[in-house]
N, C-alpha and C. Protein backbone atom coordinates (compact mmCIF):
# COMPACT_ATOMS: atom_id res chain seq x y z
N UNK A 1 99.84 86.07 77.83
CA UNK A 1 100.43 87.35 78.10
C UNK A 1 101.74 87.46 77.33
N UNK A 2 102.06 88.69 76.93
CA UNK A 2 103.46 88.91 76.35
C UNK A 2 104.80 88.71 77.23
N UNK A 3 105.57 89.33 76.22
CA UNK A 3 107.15 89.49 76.92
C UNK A 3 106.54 90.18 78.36
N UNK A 4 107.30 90.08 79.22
CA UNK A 4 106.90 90.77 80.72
C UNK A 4 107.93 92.19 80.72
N UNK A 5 107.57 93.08 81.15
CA UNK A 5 107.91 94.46 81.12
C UNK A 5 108.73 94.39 82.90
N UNK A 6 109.72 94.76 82.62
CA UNK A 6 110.82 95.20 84.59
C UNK A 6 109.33 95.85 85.25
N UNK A 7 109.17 96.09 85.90
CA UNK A 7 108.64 96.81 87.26
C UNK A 7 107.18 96.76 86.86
N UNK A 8 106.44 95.51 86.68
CA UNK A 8 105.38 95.31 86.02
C UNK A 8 104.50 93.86 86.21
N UNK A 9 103.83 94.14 86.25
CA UNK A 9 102.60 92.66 86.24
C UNK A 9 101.37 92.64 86.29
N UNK A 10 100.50 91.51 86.74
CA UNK A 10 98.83 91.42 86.11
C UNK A 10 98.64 90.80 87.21
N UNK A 11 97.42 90.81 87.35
CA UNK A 11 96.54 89.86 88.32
C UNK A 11 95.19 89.18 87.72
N UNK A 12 95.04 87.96 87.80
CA UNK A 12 93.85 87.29 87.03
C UNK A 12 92.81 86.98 88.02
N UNK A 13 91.34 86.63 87.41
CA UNK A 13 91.04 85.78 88.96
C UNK A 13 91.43 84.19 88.31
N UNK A 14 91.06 83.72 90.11
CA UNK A 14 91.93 82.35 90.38
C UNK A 14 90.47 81.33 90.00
N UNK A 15 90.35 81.07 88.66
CA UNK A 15 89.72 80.08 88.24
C UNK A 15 89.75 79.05 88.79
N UNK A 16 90.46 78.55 89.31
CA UNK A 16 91.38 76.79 90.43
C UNK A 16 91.16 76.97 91.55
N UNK A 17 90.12 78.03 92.68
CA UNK A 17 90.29 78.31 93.72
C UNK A 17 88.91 77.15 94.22
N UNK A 18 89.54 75.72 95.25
CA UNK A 18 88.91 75.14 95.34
C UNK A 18 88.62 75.02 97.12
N UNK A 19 89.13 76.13 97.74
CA UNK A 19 89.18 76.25 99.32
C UNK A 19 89.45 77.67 99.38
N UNK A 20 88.79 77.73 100.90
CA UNK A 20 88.81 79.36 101.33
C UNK A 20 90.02 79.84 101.01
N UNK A 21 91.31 79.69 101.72
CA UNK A 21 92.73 80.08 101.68
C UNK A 21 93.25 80.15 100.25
N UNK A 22 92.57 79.48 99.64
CA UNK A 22 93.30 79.42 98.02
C UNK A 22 92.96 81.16 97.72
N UNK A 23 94.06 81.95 96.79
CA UNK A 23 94.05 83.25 96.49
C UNK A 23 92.76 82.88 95.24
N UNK A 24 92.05 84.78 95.54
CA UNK A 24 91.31 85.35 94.86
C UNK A 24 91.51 85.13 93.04
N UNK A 25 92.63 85.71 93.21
CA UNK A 25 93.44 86.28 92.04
C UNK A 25 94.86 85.71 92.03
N UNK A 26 95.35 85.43 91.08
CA UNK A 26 96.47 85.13 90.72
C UNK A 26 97.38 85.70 89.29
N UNK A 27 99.08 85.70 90.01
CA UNK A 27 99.45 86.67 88.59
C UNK A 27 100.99 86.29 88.81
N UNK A 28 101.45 86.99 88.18
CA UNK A 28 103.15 87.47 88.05
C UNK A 28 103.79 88.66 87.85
N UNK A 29 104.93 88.89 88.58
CA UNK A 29 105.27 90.24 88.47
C UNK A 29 106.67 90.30 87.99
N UNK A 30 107.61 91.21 87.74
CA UNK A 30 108.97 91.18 87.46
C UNK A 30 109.41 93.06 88.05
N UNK A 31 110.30 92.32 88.72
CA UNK A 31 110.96 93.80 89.84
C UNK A 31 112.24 93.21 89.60
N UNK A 32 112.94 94.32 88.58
CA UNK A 32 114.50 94.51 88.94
C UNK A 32 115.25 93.24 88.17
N UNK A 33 113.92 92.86 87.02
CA UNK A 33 114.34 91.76 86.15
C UNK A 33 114.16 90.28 87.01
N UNK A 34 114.14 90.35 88.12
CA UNK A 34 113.41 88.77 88.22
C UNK A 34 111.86 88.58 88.35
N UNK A 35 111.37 87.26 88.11
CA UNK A 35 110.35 87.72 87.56
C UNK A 35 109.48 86.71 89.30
N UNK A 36 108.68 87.11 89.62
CA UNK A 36 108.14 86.73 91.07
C UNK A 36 106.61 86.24 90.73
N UNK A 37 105.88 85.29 91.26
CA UNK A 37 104.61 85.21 91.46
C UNK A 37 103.77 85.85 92.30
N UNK A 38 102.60 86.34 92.14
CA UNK A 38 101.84 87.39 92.71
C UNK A 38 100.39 86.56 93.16
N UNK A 39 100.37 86.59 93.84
CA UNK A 39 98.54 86.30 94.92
C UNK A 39 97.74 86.98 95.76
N UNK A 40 96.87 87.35 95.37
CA UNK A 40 95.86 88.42 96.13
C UNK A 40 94.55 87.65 96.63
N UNK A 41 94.01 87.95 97.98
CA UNK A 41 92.82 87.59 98.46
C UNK A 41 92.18 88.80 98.25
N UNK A 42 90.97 89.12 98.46
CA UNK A 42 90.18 89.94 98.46
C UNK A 42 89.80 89.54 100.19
N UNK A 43 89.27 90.72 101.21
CA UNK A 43 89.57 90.74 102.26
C UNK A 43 88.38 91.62 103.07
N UNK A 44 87.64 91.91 104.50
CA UNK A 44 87.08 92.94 104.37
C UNK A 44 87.81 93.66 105.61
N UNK A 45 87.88 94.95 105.65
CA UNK A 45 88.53 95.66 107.03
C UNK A 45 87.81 97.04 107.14
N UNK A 46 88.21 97.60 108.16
CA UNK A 46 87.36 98.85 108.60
C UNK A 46 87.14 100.03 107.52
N UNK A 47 87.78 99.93 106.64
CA UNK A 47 87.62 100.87 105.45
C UNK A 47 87.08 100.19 104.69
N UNK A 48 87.04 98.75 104.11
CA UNK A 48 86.18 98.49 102.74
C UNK A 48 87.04 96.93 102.66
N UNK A 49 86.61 96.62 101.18
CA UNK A 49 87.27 95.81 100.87
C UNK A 49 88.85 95.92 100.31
N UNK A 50 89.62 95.50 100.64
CA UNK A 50 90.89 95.35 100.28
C UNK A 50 91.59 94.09 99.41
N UNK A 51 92.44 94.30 98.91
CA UNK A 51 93.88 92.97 98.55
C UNK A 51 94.86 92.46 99.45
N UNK A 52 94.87 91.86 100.01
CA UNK A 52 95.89 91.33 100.69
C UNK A 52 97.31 90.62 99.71
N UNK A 53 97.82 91.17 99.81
CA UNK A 53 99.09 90.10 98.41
C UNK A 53 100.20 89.14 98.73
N UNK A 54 101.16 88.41 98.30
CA UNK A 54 101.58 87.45 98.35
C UNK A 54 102.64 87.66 97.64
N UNK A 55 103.92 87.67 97.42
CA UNK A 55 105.21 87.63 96.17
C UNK A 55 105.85 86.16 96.79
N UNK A 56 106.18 85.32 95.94
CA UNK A 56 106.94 84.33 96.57
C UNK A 56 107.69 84.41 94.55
N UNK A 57 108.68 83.58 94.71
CA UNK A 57 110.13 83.20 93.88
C UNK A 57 109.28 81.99 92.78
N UNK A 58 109.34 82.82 91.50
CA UNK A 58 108.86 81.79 90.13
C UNK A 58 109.42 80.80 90.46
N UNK A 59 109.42 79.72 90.44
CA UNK A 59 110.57 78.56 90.30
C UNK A 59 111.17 78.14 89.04
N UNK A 60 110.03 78.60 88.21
CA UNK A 60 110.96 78.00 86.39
C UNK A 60 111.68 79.38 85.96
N UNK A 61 111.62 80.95 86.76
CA UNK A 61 111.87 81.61 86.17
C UNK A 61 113.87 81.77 86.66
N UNK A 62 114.63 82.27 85.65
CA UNK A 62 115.97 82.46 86.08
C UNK A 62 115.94 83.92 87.28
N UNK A 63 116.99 83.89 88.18
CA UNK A 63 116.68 84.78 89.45
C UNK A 63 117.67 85.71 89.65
N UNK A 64 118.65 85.78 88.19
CA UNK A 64 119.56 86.93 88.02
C UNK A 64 119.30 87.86 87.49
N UNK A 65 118.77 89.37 88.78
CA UNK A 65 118.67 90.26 88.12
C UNK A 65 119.15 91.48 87.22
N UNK A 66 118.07 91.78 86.32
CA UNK A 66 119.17 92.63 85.06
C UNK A 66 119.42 93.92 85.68
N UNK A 67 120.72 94.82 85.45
CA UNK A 67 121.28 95.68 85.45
C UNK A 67 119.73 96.59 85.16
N UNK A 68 119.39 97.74 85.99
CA UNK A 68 118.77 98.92 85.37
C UNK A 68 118.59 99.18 83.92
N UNK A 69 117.75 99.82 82.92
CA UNK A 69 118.10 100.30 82.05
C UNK A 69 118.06 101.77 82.27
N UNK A 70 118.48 102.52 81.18
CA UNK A 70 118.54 104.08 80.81
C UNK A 70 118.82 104.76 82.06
N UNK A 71 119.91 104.17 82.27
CA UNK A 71 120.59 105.07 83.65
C UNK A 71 121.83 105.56 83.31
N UNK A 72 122.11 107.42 83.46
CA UNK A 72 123.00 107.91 82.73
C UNK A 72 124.31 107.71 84.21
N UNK A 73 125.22 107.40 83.72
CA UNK A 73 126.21 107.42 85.19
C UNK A 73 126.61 109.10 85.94
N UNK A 74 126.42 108.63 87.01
CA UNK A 74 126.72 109.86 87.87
C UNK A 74 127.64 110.10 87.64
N UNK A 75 128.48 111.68 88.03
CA UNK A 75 129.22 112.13 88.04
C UNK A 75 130.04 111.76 89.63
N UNK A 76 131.93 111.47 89.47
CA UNK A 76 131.75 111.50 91.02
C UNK A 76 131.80 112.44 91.91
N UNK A 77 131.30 112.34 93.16
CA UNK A 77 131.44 113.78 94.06
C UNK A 77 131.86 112.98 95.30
N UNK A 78 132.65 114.35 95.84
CA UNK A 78 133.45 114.25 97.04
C UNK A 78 132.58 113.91 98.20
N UNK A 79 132.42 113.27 99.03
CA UNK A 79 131.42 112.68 100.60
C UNK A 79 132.16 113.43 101.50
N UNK A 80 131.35 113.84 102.09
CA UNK A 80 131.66 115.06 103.14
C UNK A 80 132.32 114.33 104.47
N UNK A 81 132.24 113.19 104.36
CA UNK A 81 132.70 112.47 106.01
C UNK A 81 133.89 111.31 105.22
């Protein structure tokens, strides 16, 4: 996979899944510049099949997130209280 994109990620299936509990699918995500691991079961419930998901903390990834981009600064305004 490439450079990882802010507010973005993939889900694969879980080739390594050697027990029930082990996730379906496996991936990575990045929200707000840190970048998180992603796990999905596949599931069944009264509507159909579903994802159940998982975010837990990359461990090799750094966990300082980046500033927004293309955000023009507000103007300030007066707060009523």
């Amino acid at each position: 996979m490439g450079q990882p994109r802010d507010n973005s990620g993939a889900l694969f299936k879980n080739t390594r899944k050697t027990q029930q509990n082990h996730p379906d699918y496996r991936g990575d995500i990045m929200v707000a510049g840190v970048q998180y691991d992603l796990s999905a079961w596949l599931k069944q419930g009264t509507k159909g099949t579903f994802m159940s998901l998982a975010v837990t903390t990359k461990r090799d990834a750094p966990q300082q997130p980046t500033p927004p981009q293309n955000l023009e600064p507000q103007p300030e305004q007066d707060i009523p209280f």
